[in-house]
Protein backbone atom coordinates (compact mmCIF):
# COMPACT_ATOMS: atom_id res chain seq x y z
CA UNK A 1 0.00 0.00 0.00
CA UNK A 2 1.49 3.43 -1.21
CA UNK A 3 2.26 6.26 1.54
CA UNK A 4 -0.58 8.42 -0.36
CA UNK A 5 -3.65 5.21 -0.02
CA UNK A 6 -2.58 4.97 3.56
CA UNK A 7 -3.05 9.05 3.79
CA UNK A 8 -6.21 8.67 2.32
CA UNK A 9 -7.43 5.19 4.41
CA UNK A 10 -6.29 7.19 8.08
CA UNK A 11 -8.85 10.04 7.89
CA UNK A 12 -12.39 9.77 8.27
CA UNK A 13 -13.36 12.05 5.47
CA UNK A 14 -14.66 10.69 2.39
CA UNK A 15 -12.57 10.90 -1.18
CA UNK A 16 -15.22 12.84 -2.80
CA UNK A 17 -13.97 15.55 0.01
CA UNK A 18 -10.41 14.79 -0.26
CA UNK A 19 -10.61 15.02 -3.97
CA UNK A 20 -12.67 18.11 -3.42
CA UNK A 21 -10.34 20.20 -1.17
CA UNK A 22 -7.53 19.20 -3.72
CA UNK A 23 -9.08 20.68 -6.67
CA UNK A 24 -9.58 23.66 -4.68
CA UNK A 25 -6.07 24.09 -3.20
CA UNK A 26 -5.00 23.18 -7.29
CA UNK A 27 -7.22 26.32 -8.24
CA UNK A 28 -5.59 28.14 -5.19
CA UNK A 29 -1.58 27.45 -5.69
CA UNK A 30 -2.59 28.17 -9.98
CA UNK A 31 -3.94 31.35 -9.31
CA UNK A 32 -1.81 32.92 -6.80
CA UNK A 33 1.00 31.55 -9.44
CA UNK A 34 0.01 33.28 -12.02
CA UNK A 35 -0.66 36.89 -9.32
CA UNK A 36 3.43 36.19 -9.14
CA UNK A 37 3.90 35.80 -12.73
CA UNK A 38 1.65 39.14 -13.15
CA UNK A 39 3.56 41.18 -10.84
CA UNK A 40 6.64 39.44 -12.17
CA UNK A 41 5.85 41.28 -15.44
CA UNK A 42 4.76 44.38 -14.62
CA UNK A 43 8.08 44.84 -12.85
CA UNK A 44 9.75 43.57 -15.79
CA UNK A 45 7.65 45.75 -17.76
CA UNK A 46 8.65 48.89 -16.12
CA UNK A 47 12.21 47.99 -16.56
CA UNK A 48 11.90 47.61 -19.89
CA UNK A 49 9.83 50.86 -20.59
CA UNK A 50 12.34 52.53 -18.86
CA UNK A 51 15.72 50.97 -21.15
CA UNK A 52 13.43 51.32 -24.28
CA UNK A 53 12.80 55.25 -23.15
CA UNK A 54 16.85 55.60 -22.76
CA UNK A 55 17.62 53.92 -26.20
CA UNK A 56 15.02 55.97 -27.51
CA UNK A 57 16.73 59.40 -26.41
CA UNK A 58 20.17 57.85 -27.43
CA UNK A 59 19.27 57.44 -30.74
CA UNK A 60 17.70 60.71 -31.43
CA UNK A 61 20.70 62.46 -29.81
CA UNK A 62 22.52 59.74 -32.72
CA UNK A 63 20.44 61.33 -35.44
CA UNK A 64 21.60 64.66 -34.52
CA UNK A 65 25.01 64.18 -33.70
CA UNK A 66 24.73 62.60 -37.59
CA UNK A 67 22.99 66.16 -38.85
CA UNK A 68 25.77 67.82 -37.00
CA UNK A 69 28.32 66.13 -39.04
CA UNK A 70 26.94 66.35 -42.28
CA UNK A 71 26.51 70.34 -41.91
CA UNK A 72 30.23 69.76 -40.65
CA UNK A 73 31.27 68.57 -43.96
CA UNK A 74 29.03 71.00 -45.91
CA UNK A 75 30.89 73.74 -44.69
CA UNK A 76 34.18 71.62 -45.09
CA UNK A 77 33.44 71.35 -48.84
CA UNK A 78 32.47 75.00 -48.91
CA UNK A 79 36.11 75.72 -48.69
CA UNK A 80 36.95 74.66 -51.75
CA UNK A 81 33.54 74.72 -53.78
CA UNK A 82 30.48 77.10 -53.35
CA UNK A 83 27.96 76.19 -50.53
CA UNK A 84 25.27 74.77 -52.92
CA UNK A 85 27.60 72.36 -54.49
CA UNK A 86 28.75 71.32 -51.44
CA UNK A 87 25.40 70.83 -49.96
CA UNK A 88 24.07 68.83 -53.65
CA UNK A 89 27.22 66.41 -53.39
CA UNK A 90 26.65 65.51 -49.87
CA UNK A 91 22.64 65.10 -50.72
CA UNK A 92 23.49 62.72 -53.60
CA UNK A 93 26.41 60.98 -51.35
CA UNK A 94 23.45 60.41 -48.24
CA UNK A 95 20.92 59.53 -50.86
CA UNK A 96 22.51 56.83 -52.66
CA UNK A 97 23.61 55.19 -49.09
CA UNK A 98 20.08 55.69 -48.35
CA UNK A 99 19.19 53.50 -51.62
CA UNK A 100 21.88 50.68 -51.50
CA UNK A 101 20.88 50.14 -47.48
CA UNK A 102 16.83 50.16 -48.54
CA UNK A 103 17.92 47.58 -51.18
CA UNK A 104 19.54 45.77 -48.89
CA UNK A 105 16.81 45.36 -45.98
CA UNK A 106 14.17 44.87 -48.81
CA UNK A 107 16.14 41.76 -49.71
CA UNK A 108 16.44 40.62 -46.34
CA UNK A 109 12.92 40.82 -45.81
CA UNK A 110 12.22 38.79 -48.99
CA UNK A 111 14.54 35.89 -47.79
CA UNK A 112 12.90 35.94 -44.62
CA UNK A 113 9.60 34.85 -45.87
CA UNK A 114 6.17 35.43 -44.52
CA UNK A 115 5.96 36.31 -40.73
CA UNK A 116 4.43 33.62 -39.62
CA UNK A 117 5.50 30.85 -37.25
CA UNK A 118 5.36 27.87 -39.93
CA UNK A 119 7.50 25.36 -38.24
CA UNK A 120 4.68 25.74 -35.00
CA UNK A 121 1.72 25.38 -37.33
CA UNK A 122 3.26 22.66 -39.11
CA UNK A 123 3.51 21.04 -35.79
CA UNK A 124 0.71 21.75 -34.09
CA UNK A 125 -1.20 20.49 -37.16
CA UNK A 126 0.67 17.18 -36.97
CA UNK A 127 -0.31 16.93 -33.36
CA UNK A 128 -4.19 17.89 -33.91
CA UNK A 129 -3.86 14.88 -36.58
CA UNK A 130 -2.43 12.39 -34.03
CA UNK A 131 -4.80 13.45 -31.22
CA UNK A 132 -7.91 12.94 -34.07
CA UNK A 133 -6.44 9.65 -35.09
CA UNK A 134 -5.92 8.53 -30.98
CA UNK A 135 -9.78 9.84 -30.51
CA UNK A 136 -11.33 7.90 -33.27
CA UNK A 137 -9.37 4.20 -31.90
């Protein structure tokens, strides 16, 4: 006889009660898991909102650190070619970076496929199948 029959066998209440009170301390210990996992989150969450914020300001004082330099080398040019030339070579110098890295991610995104998890459907369609086919024995 296992440890958990004798359990059972030594107290006077019936199983229907045992099985009962287990279902509802079950219910109990899943809920006030998933309170932790919730509060677990929103902490994480914070953090996160917080780092994203920072990242965010970093790369806008990138972008005009980046302006910065380009008016740098404007004026640079200037002092060997008028103002407007030196302005239209560094437009068509940003602009065609601006093209080949566009080309670039475009192709990236085409090798990447559709953005959808096919690997999970695939396999929770295989599963589906084998539960339907364990059903119908």
């Amino acid at each position: 006889m296992s440890t958990i029959e004798r359990k059972i066998q030594s107290t006077d209440e019936p199983v229907s009660v045992l099985v009962s009170r287990a279902s509802r301390q079950i219910s109990e210990l899943v809920r006030e898991e998933m309170q932790l996992a919730r509060a677990e989150m929103t902490q994480k969450g914070k953090r996160f909102g917080k780092g994203g914020g920072l990242f965010g300001a970093a790369g806008l004082i990138a972008v005009l650190a980046a302006q910065a330099l380009v008016a740098t080398c404007i004026a640079a040019l200037a002092l060997v070619l008028p103002l407007w030339a030196s302005a239209l070579i560094l437009t068509a110098v940003l602009a065609v970076a601006a093209a080949v890295i566009a080309m670039v991610g475009k192709k990236r995104i085409a090798e990447a496929g559709a953005p959808v998890p096919e690997q999970t459907i695939d396999s929770l369609k295989a599963d589906l199948a084998e539960m339907k086919e364990k059903a119908h024995r």
